[in-house]
C-alpha atoms as a PDB file:
ATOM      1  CA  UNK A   1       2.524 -26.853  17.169  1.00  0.00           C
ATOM      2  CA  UNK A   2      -1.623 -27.522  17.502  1.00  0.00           C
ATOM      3  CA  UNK A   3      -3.806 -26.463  19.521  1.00  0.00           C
ATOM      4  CA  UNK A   4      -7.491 -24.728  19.243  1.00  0.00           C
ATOM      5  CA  UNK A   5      -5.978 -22.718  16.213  1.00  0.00           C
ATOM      6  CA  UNK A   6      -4.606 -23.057  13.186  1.00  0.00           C
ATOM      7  CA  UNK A   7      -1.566 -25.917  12.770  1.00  0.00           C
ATOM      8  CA  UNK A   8       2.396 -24.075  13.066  1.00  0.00           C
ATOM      9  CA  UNK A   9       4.494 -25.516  11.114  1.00  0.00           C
ATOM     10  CA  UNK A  10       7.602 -25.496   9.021  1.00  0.00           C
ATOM     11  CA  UNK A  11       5.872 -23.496   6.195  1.00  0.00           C
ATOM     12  CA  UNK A  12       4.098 -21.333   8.659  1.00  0.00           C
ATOM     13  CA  UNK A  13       7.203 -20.477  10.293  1.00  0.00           C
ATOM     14  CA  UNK A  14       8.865 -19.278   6.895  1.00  0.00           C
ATOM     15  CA  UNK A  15       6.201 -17.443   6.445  1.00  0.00           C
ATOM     16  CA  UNK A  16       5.855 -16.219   9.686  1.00  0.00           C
ATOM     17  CA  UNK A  17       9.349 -14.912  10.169  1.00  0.00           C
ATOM     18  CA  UNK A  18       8.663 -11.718   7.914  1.00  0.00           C
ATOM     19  CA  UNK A  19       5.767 -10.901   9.765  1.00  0.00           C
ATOM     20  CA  UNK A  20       7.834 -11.481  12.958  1.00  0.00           C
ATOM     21  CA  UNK A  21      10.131  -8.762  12.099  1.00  0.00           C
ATOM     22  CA  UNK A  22       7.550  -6.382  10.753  1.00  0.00           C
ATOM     23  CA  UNK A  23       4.987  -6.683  13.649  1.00  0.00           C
ATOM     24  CA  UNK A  24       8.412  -6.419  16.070  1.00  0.00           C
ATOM     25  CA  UNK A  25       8.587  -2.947  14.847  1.00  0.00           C
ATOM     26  CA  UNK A  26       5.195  -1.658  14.527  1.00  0.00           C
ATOM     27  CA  UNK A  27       4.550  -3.002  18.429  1.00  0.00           C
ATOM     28  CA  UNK A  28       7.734  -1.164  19.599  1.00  0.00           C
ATOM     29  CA  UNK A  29       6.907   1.734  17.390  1.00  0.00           C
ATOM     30  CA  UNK A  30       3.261   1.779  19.052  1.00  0.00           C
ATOM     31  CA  UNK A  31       5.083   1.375  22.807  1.00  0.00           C
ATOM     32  CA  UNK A  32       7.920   3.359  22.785  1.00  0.00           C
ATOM     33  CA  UNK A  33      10.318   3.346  25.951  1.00  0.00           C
ATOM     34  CA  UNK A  34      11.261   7.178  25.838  1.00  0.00           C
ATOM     35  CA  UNK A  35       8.279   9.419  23.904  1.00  0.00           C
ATOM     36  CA  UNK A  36       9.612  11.533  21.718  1.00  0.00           C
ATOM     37  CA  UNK A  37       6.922  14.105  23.286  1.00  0.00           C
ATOM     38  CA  UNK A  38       5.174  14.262  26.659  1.00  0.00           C
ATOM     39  CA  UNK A  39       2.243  16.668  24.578  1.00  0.00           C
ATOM     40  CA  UNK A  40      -1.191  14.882  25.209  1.00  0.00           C
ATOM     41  CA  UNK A  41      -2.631  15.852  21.848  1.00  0.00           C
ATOM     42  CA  UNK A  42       0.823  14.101  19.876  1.00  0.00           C
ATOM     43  CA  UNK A  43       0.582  11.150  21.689  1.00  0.00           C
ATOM     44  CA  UNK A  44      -3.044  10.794  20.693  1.00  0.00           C
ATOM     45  CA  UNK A  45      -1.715  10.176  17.590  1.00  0.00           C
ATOM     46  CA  UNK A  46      -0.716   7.120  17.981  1.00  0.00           C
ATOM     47  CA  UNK A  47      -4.715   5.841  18.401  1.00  0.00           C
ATOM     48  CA  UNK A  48      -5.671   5.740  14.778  1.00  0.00           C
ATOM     49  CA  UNK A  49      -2.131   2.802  13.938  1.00  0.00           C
ATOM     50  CA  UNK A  50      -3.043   1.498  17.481  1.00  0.00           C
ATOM     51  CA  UNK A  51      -6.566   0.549  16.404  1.00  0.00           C
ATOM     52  CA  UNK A  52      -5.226  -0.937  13.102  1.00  0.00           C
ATOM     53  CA  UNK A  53      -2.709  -2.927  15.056  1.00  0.00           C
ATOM     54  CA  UNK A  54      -5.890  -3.964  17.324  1.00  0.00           C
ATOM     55  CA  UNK A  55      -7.704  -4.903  14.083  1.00  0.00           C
ATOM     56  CA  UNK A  56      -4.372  -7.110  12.495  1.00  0.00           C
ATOM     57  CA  UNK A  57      -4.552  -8.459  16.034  1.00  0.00           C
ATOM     58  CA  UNK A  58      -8.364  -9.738  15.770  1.00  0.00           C
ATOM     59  CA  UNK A  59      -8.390 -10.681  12.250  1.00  0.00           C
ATOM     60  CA  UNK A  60      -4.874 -13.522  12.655  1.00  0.00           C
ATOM     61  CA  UNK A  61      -6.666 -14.685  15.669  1.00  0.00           C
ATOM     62  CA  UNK A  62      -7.661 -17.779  13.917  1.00  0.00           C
ATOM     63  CA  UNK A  63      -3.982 -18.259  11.498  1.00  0.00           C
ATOM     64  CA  UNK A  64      -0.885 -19.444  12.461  1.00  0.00           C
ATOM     65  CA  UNK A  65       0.209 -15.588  12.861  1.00  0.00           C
ATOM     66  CA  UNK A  66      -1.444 -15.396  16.000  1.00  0.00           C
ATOM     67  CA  UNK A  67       1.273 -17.245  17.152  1.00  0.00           C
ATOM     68  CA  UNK A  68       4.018 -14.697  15.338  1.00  0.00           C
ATOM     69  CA  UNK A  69       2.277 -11.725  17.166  1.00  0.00           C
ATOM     70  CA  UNK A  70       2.799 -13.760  20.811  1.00  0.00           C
ATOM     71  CA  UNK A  71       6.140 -14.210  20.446  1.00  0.00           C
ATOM     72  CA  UNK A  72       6.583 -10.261  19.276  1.00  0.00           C
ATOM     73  CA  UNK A  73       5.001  -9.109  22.127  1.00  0.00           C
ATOM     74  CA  UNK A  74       6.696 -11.623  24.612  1.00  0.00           C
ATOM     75  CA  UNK A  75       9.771 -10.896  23.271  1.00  0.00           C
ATOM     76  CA  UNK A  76       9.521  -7.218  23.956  1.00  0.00           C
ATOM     77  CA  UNK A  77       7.824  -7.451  27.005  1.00  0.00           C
ATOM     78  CA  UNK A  78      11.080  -9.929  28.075  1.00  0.00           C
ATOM     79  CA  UNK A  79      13.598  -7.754  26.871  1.00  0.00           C
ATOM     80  CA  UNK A  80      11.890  -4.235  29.052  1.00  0.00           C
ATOM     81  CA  UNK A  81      11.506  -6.632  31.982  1.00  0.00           C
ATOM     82  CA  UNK A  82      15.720  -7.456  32.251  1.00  0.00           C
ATOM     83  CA  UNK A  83      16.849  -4.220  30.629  1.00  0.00           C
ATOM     84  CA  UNK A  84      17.019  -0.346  31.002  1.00  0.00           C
ATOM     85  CA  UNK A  85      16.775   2.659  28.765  1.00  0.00           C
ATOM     86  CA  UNK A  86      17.786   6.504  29.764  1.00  0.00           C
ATOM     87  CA  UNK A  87      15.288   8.812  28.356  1.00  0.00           C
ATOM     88  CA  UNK A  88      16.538  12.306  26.809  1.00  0.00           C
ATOM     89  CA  UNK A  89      14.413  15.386  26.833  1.00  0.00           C
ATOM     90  CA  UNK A  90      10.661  15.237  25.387  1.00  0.00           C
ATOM     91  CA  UNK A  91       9.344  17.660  22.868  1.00  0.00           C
ATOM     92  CA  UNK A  92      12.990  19.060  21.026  1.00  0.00           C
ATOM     93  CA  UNK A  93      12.732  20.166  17.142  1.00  0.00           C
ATOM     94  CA  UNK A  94      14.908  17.134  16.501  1.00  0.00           C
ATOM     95  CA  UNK A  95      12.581  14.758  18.712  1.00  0.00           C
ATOM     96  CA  UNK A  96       9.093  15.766  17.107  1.00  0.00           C
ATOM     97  CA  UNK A  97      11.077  15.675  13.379  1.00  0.00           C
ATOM     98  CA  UNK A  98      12.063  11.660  14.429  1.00  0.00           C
ATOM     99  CA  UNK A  99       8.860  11.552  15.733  1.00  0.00           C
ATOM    100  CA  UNK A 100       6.990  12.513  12.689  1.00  0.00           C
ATOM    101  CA  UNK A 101       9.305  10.214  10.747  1.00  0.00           C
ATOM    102  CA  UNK A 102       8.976   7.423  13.274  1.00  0.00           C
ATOM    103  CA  UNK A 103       4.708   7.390  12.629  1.00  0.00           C
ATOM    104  CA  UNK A 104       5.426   7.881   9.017  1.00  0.00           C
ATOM    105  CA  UNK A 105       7.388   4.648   9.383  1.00  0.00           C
ATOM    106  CA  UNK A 106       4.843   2.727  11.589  1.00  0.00           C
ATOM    107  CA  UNK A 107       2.169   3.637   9.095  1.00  0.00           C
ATOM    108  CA  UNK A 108       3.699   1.914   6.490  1.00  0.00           C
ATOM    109  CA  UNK A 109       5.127  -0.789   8.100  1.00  0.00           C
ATOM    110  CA  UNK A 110       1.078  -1.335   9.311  1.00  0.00           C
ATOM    111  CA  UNK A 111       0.157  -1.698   5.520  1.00  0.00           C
ATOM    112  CA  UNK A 112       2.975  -4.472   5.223  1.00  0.00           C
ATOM    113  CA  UNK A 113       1.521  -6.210   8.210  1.00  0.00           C
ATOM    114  CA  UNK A 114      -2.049  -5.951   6.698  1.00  0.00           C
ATOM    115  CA  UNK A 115      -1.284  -6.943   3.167  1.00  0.00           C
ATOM    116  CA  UNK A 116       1.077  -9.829   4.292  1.00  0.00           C
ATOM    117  CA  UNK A 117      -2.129 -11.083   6.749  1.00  0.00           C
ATOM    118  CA  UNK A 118      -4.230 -10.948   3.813  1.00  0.00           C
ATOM    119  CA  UNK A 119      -6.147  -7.648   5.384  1.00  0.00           C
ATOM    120  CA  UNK A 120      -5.777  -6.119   2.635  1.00  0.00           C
END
């Protein structure tokens, strides 16, 4: 593929397809279908990995992973447009432990993102 950006092709791809499955989970980390917690002042937490996604986002605007991001976020957006969830209770010991864990996990998986984009 060509366009205004940078060329896609077969090596691009390769190389794409482990920053496909990383950014797939940082995006769906950063828009989660059921919150763990419905507390204002957790969910801010998620600002400070949503700027650095914002930032990753700006700075493959001109590579071929600009492309790889696209087809993350379609393909999320496609699969909550034709599909469901059912929510359990917000705020639980066990929910703010996962959720802890779950930013803990989005955090790093950020740093792969960044390092494999050449961020850092």
């Amino acid at each position: 593929m060509t366009g205004s950006g940078a060329d896609y092709g077969r090596d691009e791809a390769i190389a794409g397809a482990g920053f496909r499955a990383e950014a797939f989970e940082v995006y769906a980390k950063l828009n989660p279908v059921c919150p763990y917690t419905a507390d204002a002042n957790q969910l801010a937490r998620y600002a400070e990995p949503a700027e650095r996604f914002q930032k990753l986002r700006d700075w493959v605007a001109d590579t071929p992973f600009t492309v790889d991001l696209a087809i993350v976020e379609g393909r999320f957006q496609h699969f909550w447009s034709v599909n469901t969830a059912e929510c359990g209770p917000t705020d639980t010991e066990e929910g703010m432990a996962a959720f802890n864990a779950e930013l803990e996990d989005l955090n790093r998986r950020l740093s792969v993102l960044e390092k494999m984009a050449g961020m850092i």
